[in-house]
PDB file of N, CA and C in Angstrom:
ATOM      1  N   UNK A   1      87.615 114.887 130.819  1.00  0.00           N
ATOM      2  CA  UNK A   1      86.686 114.219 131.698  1.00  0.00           C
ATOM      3  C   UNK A   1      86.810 112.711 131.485  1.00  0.00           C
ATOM      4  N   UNK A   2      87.421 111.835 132.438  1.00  0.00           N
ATOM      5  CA  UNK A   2      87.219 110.843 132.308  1.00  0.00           C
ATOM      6  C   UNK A   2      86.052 109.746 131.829  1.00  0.00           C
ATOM      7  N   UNK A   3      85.976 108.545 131.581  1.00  0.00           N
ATOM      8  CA  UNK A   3      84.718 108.101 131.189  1.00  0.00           C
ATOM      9  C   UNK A   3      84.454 107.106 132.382  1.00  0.00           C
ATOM     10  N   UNK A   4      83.425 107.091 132.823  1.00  0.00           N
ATOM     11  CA  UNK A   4      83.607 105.805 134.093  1.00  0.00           C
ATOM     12  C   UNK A   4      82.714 104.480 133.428  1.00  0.00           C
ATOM     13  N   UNK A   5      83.533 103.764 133.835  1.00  0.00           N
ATOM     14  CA  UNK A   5      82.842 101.776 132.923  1.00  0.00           C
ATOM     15  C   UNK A   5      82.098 101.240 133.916  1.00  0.00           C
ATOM     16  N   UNK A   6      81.163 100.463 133.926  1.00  0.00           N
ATOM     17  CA  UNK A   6      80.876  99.567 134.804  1.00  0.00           C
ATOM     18  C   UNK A   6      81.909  98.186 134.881  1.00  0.00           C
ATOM     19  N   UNK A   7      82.255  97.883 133.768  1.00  0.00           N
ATOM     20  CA  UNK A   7      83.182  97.117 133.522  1.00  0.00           C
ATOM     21  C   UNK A   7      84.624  96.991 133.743  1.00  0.00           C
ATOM     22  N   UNK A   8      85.032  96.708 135.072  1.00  0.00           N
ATOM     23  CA  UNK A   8      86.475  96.641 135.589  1.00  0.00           C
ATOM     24  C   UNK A   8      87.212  95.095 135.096  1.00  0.00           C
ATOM     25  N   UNK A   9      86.574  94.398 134.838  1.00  0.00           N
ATOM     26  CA  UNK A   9      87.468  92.955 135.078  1.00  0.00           C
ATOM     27  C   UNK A   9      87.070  92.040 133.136  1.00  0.00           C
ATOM     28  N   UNK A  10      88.387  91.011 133.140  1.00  0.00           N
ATOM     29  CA  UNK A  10      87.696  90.255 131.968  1.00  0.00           C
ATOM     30  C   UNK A  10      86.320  89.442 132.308  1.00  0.00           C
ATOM     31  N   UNK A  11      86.734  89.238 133.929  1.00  0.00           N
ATOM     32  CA  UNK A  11      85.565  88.197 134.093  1.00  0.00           C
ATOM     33  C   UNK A  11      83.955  89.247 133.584  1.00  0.00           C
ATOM     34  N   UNK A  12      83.811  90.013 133.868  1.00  0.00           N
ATOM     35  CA  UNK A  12      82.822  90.803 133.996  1.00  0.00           C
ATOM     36  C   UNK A  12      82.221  91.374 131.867  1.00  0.00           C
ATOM     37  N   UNK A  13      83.815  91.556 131.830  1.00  0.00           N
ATOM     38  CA  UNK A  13      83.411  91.200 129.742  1.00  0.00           C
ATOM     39  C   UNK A  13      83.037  90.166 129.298  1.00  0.00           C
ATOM     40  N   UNK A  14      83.517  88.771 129.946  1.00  0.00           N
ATOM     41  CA  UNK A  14      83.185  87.761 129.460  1.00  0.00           C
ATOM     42  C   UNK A  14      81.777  87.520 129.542  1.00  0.00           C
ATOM     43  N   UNK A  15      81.121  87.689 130.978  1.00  0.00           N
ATOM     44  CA  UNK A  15      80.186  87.451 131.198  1.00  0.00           C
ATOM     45  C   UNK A  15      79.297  88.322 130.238  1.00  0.00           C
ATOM     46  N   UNK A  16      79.580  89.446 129.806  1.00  0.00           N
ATOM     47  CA  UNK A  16      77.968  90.277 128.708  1.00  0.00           C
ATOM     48  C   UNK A  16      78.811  89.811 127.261  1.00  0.00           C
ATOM     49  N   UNK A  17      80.393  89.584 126.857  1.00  0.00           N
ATOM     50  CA  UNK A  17      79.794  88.664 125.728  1.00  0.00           C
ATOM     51  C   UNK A  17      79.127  87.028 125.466  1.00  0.00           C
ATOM     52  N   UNK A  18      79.122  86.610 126.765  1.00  0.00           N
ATOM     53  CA  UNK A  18      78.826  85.261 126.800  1.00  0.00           C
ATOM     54  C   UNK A  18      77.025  85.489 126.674  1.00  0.00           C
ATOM     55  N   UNK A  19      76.346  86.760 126.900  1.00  0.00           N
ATOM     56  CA  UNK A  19      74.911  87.089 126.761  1.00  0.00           C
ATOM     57  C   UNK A  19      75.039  87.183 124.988  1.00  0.00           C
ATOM     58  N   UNK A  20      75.800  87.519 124.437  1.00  0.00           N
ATOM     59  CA  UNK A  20      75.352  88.082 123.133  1.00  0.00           C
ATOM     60  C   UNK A  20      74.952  87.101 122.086  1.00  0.00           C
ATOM     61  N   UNK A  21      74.475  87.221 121.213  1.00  0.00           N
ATOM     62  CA  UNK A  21      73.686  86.642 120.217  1.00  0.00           C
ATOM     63  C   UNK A  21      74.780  85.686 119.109  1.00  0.00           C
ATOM     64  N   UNK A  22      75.909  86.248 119.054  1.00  0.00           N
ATOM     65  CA  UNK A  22      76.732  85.847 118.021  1.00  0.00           C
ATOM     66  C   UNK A  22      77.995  84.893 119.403  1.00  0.00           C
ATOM     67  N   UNK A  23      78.797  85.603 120.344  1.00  0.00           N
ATOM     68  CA  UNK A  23      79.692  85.553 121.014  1.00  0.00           C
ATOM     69  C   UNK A  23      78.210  83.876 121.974  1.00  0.00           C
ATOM     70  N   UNK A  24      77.781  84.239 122.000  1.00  0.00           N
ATOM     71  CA  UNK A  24      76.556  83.127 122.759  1.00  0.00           C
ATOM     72  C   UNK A  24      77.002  82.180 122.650  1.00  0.00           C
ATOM     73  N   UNK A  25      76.996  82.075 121.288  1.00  0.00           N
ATOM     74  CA  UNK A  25      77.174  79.929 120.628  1.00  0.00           C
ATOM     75  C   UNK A  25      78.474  79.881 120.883  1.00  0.00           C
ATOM     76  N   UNK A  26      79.699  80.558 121.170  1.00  0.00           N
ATOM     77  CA  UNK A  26      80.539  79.973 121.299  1.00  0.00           C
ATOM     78  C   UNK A  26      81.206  78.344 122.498  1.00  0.00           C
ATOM     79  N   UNK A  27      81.867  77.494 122.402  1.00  0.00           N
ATOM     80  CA  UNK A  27      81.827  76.685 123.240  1.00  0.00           C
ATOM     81  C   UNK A  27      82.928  77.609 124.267  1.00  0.00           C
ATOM     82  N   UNK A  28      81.909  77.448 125.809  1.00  0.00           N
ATOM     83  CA  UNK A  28      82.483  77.893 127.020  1.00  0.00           C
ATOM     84  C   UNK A  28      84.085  78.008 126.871  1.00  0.00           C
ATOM     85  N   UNK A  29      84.487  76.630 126.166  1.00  0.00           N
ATOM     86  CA  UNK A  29      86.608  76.769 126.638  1.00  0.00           C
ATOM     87  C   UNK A  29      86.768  78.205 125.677  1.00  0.00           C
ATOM     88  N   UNK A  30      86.014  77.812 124.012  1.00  0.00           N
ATOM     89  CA  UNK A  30      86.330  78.713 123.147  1.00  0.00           C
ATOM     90  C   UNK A  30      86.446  80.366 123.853  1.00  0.00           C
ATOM     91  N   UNK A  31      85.101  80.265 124.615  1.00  0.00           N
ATOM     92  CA  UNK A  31      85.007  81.814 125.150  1.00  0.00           C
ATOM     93  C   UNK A  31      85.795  82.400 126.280  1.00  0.00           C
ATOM     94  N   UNK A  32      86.076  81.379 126.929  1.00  0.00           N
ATOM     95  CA  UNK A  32      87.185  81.277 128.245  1.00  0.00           C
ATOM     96  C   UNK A  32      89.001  81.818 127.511  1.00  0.00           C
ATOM     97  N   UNK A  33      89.035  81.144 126.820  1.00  0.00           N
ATOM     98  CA  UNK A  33      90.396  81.258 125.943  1.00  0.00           C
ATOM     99  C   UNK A  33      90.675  82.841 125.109  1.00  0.00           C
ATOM    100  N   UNK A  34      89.587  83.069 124.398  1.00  0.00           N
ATOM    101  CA  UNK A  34      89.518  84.135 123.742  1.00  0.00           C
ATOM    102  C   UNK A  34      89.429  85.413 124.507  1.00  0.00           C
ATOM    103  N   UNK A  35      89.266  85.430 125.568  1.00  0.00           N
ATOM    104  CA  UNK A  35      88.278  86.466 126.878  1.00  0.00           C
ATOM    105  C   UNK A  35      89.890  86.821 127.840  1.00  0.00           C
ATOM    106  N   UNK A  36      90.342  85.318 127.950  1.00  0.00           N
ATOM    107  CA  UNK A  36      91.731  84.862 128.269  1.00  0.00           C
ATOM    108  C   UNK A  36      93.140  85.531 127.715  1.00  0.00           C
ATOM    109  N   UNK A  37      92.948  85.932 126.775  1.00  0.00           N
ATOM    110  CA  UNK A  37      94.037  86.500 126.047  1.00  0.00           C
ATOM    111  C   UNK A  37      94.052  88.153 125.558  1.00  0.00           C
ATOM    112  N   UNK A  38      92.619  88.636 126.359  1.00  0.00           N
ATOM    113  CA  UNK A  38      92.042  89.307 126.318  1.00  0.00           C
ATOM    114  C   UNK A  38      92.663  90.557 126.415  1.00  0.00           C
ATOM    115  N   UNK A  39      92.479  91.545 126.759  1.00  0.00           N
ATOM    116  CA  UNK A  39      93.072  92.980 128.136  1.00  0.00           C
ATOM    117  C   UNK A  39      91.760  94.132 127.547  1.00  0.00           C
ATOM    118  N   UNK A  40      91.300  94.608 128.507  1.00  0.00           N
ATOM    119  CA  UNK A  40      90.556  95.657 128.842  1.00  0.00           C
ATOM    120  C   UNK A  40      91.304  97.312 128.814  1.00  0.00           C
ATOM    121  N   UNK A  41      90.834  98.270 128.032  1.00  0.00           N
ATOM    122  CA  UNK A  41      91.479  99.468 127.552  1.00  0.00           C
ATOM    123  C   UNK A  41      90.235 100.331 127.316  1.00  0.00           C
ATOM    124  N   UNK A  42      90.152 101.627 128.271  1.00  0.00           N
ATOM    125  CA  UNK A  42      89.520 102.239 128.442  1.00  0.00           C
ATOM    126  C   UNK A  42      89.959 103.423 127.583  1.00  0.00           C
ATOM    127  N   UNK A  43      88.975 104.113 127.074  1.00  0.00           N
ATOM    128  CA  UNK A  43      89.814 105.535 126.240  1.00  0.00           C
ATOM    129  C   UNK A  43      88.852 106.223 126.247  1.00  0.00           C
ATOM    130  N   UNK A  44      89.824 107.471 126.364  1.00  0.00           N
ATOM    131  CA  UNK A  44      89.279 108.718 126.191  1.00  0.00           C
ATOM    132  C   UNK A  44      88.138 109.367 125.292  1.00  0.00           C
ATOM    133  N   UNK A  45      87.665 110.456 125.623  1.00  0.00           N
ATOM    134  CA  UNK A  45      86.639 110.258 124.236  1.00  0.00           C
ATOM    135  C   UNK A  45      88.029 111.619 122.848  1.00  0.00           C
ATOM    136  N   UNK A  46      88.172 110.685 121.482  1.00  0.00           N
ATOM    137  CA  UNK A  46      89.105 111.064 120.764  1.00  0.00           C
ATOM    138  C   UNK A  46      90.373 110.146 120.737  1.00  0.00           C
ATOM    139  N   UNK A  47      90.606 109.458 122.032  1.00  0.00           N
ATOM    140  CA  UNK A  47      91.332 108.629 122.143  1.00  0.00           C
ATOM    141  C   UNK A  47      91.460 107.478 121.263  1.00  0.00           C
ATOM    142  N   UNK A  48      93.043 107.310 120.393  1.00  0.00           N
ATOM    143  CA  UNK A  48      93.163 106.704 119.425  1.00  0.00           C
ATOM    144  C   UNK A  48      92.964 105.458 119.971  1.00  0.00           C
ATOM    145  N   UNK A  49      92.216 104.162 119.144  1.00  0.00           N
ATOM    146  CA  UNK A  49      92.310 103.094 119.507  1.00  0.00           C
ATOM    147  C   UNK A  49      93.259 102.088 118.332  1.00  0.00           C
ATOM    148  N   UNK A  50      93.518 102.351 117.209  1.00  0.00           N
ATOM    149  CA  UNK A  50      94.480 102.233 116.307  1.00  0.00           C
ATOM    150  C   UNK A  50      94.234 102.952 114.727  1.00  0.00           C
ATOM    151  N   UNK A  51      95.483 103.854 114.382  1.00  0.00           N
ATOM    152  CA  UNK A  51      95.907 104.542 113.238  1.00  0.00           C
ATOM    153  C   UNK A  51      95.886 103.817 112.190  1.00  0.00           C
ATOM    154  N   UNK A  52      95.872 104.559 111.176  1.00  0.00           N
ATOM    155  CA  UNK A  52      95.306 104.291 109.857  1.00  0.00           C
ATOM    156  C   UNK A  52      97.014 103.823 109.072  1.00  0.00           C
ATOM    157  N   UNK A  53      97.316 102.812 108.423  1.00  0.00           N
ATOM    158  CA  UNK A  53      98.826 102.406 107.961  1.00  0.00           C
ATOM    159  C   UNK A  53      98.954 101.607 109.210  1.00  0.00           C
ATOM    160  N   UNK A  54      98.597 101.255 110.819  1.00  0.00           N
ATOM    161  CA  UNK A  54      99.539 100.854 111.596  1.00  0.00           C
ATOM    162  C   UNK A  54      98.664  98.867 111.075  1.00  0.00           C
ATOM    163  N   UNK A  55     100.057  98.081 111.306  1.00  0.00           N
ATOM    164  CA  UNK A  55      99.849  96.934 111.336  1.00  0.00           C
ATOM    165  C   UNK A  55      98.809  96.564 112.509  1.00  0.00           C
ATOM    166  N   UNK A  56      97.516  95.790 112.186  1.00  0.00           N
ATOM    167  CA  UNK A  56      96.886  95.136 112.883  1.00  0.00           C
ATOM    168  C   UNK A  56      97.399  93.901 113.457  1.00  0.00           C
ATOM    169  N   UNK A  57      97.475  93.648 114.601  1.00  0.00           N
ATOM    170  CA  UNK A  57      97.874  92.453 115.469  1.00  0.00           C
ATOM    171  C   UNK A  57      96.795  91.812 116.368  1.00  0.00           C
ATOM    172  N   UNK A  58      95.081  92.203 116.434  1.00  0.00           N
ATOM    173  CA  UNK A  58      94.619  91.711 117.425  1.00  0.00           C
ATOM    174  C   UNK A  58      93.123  92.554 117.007  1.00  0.00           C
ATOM    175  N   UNK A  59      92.274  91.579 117.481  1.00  0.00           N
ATOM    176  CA  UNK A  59      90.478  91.872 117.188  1.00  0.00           C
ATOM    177  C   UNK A  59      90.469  92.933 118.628  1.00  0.00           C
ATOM    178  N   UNK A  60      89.640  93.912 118.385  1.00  0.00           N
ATOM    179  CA  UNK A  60      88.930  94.461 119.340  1.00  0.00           C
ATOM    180  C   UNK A  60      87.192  94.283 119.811  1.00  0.00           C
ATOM    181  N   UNK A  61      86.962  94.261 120.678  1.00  0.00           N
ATOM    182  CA  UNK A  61      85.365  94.332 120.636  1.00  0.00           C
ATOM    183  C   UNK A  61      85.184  95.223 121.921  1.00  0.00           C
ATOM    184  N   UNK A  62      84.293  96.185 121.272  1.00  0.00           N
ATOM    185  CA  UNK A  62      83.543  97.087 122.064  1.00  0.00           C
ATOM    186  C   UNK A  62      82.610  96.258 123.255  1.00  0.00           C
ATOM    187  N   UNK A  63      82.765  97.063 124.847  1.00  0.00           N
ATOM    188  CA  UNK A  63      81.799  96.375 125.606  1.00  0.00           C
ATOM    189  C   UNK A  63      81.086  97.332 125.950  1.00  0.00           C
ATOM    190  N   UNK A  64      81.761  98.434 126.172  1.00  0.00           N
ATOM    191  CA  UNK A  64      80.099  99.990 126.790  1.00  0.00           C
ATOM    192  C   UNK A  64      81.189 100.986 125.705  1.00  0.00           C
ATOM    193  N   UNK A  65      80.243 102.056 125.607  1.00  0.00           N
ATOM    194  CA  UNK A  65      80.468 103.118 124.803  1.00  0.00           C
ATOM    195  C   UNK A  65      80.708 102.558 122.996  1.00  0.00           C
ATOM    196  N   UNK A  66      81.289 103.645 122.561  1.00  0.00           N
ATOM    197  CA  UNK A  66      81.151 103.779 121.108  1.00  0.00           C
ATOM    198  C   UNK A  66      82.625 104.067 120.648  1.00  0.00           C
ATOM    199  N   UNK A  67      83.204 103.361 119.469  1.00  0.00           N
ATOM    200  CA  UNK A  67      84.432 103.938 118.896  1.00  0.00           C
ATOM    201  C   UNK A  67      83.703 104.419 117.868  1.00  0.00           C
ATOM    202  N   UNK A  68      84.836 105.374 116.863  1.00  0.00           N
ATOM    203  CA  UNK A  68      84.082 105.331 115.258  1.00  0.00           C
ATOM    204  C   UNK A  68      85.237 105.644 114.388  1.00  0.00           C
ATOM    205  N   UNK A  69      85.196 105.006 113.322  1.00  0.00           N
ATOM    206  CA  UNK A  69      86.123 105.043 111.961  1.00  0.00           C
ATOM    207  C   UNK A  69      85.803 106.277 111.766  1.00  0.00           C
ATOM    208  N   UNK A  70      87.474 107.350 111.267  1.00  0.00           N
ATOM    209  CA  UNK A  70      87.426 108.061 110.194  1.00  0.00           C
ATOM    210  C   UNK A  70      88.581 108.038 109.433  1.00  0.00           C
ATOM    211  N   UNK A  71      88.713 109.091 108.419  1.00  0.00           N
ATOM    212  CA  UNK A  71      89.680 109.662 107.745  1.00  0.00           C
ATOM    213  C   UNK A  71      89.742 110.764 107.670  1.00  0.00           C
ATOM    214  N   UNK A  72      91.182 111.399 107.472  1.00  0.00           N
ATOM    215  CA  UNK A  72      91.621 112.732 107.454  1.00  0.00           C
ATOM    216  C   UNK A  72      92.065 113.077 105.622  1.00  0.00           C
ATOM    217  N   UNK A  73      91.417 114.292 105.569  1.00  0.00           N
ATOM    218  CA  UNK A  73      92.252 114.863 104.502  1.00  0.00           C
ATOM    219  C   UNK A  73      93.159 115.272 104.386  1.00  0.00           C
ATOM    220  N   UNK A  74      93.797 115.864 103.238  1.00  0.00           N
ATOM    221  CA  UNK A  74      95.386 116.932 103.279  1.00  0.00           C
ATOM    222  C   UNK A  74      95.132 117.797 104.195  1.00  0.00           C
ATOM    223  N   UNK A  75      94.395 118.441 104.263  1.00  0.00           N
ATOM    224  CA  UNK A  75      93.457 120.180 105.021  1.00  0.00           C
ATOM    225  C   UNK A  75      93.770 119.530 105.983  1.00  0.00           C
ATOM    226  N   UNK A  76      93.413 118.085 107.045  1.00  0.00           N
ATOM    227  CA  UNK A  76      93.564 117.425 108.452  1.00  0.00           C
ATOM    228  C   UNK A  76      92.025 117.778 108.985  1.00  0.00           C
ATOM    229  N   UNK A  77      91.169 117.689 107.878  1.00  0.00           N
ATOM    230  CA  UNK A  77      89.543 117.765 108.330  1.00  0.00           C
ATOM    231  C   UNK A  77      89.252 116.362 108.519  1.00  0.00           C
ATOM    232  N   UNK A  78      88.688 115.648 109.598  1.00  0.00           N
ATOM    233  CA  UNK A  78      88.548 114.568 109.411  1.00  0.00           C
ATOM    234  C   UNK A  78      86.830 114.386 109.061  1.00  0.00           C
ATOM    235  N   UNK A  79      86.896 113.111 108.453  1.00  0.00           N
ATOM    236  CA  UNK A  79      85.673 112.361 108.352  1.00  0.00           C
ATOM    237  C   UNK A  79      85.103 111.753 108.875  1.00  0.00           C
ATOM    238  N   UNK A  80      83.993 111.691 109.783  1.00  0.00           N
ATOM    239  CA  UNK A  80      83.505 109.957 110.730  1.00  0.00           C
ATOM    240  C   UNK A  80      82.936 109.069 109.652  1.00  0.00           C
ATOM    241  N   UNK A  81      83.247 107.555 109.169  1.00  0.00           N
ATOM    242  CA  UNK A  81      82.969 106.932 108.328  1.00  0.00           C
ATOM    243  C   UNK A  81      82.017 105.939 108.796  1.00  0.00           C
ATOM    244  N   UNK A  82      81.411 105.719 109.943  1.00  0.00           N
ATOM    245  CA  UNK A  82      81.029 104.617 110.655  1.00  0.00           C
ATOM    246  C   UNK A  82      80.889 104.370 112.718  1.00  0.00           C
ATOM    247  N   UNK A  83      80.800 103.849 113.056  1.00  0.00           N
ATOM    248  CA  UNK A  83      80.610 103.688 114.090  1.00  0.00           C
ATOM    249  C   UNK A  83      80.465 102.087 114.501  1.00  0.00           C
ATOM    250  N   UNK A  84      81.659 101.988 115.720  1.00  0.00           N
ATOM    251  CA  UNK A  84      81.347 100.589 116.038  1.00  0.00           C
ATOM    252  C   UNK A  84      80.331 100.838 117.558  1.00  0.00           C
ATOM    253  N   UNK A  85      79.398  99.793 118.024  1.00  0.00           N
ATOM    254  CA  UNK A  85      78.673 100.091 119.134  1.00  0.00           C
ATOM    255  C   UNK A  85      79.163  98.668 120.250  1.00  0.00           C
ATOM    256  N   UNK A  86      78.479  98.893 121.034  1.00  0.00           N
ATOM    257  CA  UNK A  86      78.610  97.319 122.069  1.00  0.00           C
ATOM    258  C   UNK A  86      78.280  95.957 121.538  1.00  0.00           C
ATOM    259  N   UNK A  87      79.740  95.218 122.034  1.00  0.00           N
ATOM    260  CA  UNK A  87      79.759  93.951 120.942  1.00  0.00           C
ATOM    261  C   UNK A  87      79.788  93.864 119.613  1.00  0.00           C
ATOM    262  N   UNK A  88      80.485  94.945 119.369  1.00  0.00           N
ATOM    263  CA  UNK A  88      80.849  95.099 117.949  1.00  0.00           C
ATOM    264  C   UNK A  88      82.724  94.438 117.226  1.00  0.00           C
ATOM    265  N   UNK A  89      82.424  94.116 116.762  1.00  0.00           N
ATOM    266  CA  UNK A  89      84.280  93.392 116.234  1.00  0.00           C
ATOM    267  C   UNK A  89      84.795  94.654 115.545  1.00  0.00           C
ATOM    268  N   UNK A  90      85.975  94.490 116.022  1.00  0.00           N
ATOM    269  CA  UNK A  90      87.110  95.740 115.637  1.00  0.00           C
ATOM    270  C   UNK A  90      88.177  94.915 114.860  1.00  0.00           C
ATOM    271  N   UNK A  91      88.899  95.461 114.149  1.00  0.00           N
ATOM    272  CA  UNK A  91      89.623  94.997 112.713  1.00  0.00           C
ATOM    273  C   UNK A  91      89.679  93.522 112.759  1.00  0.00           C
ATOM    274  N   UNK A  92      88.910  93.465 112.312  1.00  0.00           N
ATOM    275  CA  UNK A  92      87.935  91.900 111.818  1.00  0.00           C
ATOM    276  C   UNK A  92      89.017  91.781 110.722  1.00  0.00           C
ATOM    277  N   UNK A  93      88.872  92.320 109.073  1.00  0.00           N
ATOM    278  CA  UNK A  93      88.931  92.389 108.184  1.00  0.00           C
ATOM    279  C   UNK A  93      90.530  92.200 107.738  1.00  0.00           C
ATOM    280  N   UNK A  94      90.963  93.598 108.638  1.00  0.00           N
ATOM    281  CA  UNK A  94      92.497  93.284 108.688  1.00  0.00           C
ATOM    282  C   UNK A  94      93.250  92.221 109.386  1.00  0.00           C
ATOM    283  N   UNK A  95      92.454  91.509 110.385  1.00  0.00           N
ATOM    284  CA  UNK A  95      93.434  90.050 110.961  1.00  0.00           C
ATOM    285  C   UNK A  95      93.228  89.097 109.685  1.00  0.00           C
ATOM    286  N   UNK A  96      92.033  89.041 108.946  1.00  0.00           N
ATOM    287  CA  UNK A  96      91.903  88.016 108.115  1.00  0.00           C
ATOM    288  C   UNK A  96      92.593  88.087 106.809  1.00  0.00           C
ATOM    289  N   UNK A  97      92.608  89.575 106.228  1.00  0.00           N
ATOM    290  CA  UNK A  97      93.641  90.115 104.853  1.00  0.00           C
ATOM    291  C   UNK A  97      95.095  90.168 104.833  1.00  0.00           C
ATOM    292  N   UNK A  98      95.410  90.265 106.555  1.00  0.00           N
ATOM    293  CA  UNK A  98      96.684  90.745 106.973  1.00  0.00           C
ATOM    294  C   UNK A  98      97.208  91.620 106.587  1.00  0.00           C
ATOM    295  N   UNK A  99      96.068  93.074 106.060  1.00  0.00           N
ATOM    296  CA  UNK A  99      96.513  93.898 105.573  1.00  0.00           C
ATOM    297  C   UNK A  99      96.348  95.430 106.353  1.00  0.00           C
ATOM    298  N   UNK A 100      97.283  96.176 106.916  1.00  0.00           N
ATOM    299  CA  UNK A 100      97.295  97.123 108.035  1.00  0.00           C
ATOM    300  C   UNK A 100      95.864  98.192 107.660  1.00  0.00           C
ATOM    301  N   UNK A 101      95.779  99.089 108.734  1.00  0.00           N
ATOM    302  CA  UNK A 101      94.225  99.029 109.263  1.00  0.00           C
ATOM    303  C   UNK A 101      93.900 100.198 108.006  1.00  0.00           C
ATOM    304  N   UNK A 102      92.873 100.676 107.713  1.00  0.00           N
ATOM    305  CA  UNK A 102      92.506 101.497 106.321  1.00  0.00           C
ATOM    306  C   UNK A 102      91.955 102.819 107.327  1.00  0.00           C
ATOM    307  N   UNK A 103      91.606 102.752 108.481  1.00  0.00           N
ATOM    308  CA  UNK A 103      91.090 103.639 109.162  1.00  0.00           C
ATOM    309  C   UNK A 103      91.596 104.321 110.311  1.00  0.00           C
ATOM    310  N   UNK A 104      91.419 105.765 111.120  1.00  0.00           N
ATOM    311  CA  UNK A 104      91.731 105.751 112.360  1.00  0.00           C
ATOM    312  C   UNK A 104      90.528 105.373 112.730  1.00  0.00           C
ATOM    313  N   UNK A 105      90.611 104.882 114.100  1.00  0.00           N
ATOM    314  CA  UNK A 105      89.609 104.241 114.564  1.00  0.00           C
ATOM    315  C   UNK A 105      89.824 104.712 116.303  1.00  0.00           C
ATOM    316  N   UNK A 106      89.212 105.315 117.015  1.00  0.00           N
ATOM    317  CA  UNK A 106      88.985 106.194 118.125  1.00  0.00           C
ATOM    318  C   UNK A 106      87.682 106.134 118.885  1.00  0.00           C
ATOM    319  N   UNK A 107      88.264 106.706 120.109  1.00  0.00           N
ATOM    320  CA  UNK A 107      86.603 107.163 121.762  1.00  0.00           C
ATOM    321  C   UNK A 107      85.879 107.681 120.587  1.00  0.00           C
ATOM    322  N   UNK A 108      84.459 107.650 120.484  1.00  0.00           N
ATOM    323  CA  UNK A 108      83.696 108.854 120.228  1.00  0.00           C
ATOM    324  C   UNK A 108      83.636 109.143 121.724  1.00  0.00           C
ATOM    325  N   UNK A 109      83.018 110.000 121.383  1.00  0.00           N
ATOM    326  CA  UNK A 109      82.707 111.614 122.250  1.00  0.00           C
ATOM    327  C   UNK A 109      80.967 110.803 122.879  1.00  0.00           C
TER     328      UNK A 109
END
């Protein structure tokens, strides 16, 4: 089952992070630029948004729906470790360590 967004365009992301509390203070070019380099990726619910070992190259931020961190065991039982929600930063940690991602990170459901 597909997921349907209200959100088709960057202009239309820019505009609800330019509402947010943190993304707010940024200066307009700052948010124009960043929004700018942007791309919009819709996923499935389960749908990988990046694997656990893969090199991080780029911040994500949630605009509608929910991703969530887990891990898998040997067995391939996985764990949910967390949850990112709307306007939430996605591998924050790893652009700044430069160290590849510790989590899968996926649609919730």
């Amino acid at each position: 089952m597909p997921i349907l967004s209200q959100v088709t365009s960057l202009a239309q992301a820019r505009e609800i992070l330019g509402q947010d509390e943190w993304f707010g203070h940024f200066r307009q070019e700052h948010l124009d630029a960043f929004v700018g380099k942007g791309a919009l990726r819709r996923l499935e619910p389960d749908e990988m948004f990046i694997c656990s070992g893969d090199l991080v190259k780029s911040l994500g931020v949630v605009i509608e729906g929910t991703l969530h961190a887990s891990r898998s065991n040997a067995a391939g039982k996985r764990h949910i470790l967390g949850y990112f929600g709307p306007l939430q930063v996605v591998n924050f940690i790893p652009i700044l360590d430069g160290q590849r991602c510790i989590h899968d990170i996926s649609a919730h459901q």
